[in-house]
Protein backbone atom coordinates (compact mmCIF):
# COMPACT_ATOMS: atom_id res chain seq x y z
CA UNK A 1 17.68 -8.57 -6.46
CA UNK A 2 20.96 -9.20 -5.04
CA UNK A 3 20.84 -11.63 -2.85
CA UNK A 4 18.42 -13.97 -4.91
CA UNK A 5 21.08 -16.19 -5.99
CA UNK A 6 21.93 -17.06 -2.39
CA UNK A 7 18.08 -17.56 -1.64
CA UNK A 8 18.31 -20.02 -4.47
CA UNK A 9 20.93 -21.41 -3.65
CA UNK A 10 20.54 -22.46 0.12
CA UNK A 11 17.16 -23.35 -0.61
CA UNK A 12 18.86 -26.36 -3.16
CA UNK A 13 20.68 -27.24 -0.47
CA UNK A 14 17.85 -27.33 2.01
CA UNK A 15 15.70 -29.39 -0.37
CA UNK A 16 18.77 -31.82 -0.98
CA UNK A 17 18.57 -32.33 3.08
CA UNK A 18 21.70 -32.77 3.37
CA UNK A 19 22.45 -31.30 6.82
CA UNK A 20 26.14 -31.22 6.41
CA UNK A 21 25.66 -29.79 3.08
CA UNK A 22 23.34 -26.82 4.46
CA UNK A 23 25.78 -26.12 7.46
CA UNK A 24 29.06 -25.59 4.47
CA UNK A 25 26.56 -23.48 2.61
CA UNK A 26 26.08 -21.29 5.38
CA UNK A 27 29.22 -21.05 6.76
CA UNK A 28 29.94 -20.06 2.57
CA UNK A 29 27.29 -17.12 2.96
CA UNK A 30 28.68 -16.04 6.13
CA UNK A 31 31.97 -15.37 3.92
CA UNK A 32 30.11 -13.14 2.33
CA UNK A 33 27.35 -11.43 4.71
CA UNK A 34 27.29 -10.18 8.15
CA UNK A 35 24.87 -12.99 10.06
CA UNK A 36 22.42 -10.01 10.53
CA UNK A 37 22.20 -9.57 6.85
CA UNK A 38 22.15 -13.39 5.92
CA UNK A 39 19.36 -13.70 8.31
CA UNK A 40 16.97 -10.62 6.88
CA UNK A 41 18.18 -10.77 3.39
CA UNK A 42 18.51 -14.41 2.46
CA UNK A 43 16.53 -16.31 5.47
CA UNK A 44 13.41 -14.53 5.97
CA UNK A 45 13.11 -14.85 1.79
CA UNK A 46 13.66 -18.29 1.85
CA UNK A 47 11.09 -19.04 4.35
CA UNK A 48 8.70 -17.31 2.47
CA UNK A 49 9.35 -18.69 -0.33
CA UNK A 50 8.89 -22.08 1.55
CA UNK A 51 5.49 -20.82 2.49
CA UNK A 52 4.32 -19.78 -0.68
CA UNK A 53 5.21 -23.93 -1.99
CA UNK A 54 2.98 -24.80 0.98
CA UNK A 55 0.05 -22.43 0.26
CA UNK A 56 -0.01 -23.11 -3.73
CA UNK A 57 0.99 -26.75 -3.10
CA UNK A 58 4.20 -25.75 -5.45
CA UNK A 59 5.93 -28.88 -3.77
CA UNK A 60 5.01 -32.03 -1.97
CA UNK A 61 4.20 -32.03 2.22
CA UNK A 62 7.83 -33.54 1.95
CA UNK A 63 9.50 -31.50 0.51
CA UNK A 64 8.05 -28.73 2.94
CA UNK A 65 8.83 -30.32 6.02
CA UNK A 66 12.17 -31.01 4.53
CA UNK A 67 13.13 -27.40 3.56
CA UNK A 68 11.49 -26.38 6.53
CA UNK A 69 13.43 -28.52 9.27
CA UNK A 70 16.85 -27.45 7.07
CA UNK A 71 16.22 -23.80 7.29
CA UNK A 72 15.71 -24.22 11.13
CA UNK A 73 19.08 -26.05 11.21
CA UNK A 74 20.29 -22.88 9.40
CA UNK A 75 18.94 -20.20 10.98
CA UNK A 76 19.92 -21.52 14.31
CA UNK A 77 23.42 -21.83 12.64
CA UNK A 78 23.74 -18.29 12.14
CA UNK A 79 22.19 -16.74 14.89
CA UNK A 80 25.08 -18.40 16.95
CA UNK A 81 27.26 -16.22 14.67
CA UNK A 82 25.38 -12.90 15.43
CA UNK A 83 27.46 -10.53 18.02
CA UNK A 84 25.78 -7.72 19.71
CA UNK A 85 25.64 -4.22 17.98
CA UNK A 86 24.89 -1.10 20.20
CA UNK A 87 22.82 1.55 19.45
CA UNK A 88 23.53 4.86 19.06
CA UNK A 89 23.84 5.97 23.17
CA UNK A 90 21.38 8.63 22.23
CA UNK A 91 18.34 6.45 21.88
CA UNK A 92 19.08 3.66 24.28
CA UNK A 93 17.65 -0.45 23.43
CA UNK A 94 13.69 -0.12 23.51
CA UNK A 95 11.94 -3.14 25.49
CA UNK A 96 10.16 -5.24 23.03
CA UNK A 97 7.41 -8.08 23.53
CA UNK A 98 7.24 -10.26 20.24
CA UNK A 99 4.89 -12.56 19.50
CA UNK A 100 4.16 -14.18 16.00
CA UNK A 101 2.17 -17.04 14.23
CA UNK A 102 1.52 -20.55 15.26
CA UNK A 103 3.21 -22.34 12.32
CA UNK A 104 6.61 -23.75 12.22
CA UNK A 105 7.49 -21.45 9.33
CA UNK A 106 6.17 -18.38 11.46
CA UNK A 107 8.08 -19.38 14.39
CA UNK A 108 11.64 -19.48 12.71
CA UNK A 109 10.83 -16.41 11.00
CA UNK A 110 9.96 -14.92 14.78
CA UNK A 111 13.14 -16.55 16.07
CA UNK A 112 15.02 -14.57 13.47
CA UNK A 113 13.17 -10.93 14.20
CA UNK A 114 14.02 -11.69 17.75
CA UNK A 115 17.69 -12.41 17.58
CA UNK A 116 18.39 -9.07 14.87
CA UNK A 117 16.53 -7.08 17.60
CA UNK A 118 18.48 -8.33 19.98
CA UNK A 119 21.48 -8.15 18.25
CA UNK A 120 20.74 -4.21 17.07
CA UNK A 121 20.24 -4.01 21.46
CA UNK A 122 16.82 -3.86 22.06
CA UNK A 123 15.68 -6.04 24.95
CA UNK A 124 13.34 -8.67 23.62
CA UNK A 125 10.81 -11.27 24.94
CA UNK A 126 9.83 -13.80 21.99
CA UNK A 127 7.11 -15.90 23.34
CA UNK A 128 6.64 -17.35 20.13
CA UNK A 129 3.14 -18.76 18.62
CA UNK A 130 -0.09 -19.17 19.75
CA UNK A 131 -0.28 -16.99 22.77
CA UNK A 132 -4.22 -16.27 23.45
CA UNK A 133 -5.15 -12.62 23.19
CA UNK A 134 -5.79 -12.19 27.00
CA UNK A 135 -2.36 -13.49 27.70
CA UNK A 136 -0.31 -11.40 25.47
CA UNK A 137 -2.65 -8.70 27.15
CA UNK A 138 -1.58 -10.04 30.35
CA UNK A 139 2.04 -10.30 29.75
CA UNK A 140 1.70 -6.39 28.44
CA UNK A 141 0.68 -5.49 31.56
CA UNK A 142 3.03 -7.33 33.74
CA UNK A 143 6.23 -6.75 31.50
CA UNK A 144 5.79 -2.90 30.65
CA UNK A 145 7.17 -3.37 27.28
CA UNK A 146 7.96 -0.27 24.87
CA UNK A 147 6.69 -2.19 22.04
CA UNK A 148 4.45 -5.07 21.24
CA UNK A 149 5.37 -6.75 17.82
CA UNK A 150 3.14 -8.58 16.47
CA UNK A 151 4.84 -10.64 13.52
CA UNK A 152 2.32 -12.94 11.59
CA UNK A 153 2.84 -14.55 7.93
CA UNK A 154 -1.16 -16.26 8.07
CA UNK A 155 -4.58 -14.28 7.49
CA UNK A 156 -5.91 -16.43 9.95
CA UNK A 157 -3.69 -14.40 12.38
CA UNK A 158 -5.17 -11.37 11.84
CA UNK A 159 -8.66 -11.51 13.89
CA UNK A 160 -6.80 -12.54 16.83
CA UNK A 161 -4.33 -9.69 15.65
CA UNK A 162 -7.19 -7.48 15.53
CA UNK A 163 -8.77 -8.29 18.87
CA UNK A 164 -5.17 -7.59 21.05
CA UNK A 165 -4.81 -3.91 19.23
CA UNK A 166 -9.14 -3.58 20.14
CA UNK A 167 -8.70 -4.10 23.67
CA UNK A 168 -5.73 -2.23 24.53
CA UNK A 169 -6.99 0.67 22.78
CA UNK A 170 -10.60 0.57 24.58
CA UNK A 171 -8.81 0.19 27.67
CA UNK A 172 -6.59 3.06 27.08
CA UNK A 173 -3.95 1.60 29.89
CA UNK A 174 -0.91 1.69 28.02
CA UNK A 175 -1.24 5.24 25.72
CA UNK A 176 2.82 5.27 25.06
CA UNK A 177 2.72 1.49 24.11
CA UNK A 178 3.71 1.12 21.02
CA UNK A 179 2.11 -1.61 18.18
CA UNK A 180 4.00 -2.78 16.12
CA UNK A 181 3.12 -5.36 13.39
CA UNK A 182 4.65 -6.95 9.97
CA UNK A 183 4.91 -10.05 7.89
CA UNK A 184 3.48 -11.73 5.09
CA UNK A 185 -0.40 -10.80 5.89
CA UNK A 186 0.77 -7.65 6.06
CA UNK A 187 2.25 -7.69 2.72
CA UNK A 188 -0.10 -9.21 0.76
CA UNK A 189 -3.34 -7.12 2.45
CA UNK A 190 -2.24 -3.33 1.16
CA UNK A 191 -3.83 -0.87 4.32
CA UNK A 192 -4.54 -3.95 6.61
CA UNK A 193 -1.86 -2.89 9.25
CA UNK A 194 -3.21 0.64 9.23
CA UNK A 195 -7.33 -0.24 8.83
CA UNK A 196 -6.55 -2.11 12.77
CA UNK A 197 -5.02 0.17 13.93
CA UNK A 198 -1.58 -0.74 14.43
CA UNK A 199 1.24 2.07 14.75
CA UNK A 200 4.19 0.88 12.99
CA UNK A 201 4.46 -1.42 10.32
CA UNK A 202 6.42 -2.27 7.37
CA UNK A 203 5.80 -4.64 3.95
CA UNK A 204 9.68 -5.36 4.06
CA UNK A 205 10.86 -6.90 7.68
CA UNK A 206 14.45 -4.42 6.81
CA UNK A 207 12.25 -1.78 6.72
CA UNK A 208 10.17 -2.72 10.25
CA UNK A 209 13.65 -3.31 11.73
CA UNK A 210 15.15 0.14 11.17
CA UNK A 211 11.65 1.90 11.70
CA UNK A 212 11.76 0.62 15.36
CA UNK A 213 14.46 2.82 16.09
CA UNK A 214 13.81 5.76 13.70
CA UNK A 215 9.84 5.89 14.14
CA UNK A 216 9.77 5.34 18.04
CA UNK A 217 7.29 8.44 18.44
CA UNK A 218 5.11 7.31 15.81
CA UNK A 219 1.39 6.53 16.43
CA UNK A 220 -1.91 5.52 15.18
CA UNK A 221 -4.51 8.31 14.74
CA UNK A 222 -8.12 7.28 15.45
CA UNK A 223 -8.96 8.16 11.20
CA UNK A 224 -6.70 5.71 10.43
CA UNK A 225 -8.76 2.58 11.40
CA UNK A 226 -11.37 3.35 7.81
CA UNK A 227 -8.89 4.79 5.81
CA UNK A 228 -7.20 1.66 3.87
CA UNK A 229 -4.73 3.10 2.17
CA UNK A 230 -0.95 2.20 1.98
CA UNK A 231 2.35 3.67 3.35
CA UNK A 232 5.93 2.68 2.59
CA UNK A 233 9.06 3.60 4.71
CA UNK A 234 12.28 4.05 2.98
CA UNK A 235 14.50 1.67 2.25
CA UNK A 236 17.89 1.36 4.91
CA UNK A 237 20.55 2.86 3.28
């Protein structure tokens, strides 16, 4: 893959802990990639590569936390170096609600959706992890969003997932809402995004991003929810 050797690369200098090393070695990637790019291409791969350490117990608590806290120094780096992009007048910014896991990890890799998004012109509200069900139902209601993203890396984030897609479909309040969801879970469970009934999703977070725009009509169809079986947008050109 092209950018692996930058993955590997930052992720040396983020276990060194160095922080003044990690800042050069962005600023060096930023030589090379647009900030949107570094943040999809060679960020959100470095987290998870972080997480997978964590869940195999590839490296020591450590040497986690120290990766961890370096790629939040980093990301945070070059968001400040993202400028915004707007869309094509034709489709306008779409008003998205984004909420995501309740681990560190799942929060920077939130942070990141969020600032792309806004970046690419949507209008987003990142409220981050842990939000009960009946308060991102709540803020639904009271925000009017276009889309609710729902961006989880855990499995233990799907029931809760599962329960917020449940209740706004039985309610039927919001029929042109859109759900969106993506991340690791997502990934690794083939069919889970579709199975809950979710509208959009995405195994690759490039993919999710440029499906937001492209596949703003789409929508789950009530066969979906027992179906299981797998769907793959195309790659951005």
């Amino acid at each position: 893959m092209p950018f692996d050797t930058d993955v590997e690369h930052l992720l040396e200098r983020c276990l060194g802990g160095d922080r003044g090393e990690v800042r050069d070695a962005v600023d060096h990637l930023l030589l090379d990639h647009p900030a949107d790019d570094l943040l999809m291409n060679v960020m959100l791969p470095a987290l998870d590569r972080v997480q997978q350490f964590d869940r195999e117990d590839g490296a020591s608590q450590a040497a986690v936390n120290l990766m961890v806290r370096s790629l939040r120094l980093a990301v945070g780096r070059t968001i400040e170096r993202l400028d915004p992009t707007p869309l094509d007048a034709t489709l306008g910014p779409r008003r998205i609600a984004l909420h995501c896991g309740t681990s560190l990890i799942e929060e920077l890799q939130g942070e990141i959706f969020a600032a792309v998004l806004e970046h690419d012109g949507h209008v987003v509200r990142f409220s981050g992890g842990g939000v009960p069900a009946d308060e991102i139902l709540a803020e639904v209601g009271r925000t009017d969003p276009d889309v609710l993203l729902l961006f989880a890396s855990a499995a233990s984030d799907a029931p809760g997932i599962r329960e917020v897609i449940d209740t706004i479909r039985s309610i039927d309040s919001r029929p042109d809402l859109q759900i969106a969801v993506g991340g690791g879970v997502f990934r690794r469970a083939p069919g889970l995004a579709e199975e809950i009934g979710a509208d959009l999703w995405a195994d690759d977070p490039v993919d999710l991003r440029v499906a937001i725009v492209d596949e703003a009509d789409r929508r789950a169809f009530p066969e979906q929810r027992t179906v299981g079986r797998t769907r793959r947008l195309p790659k951005a050109a």
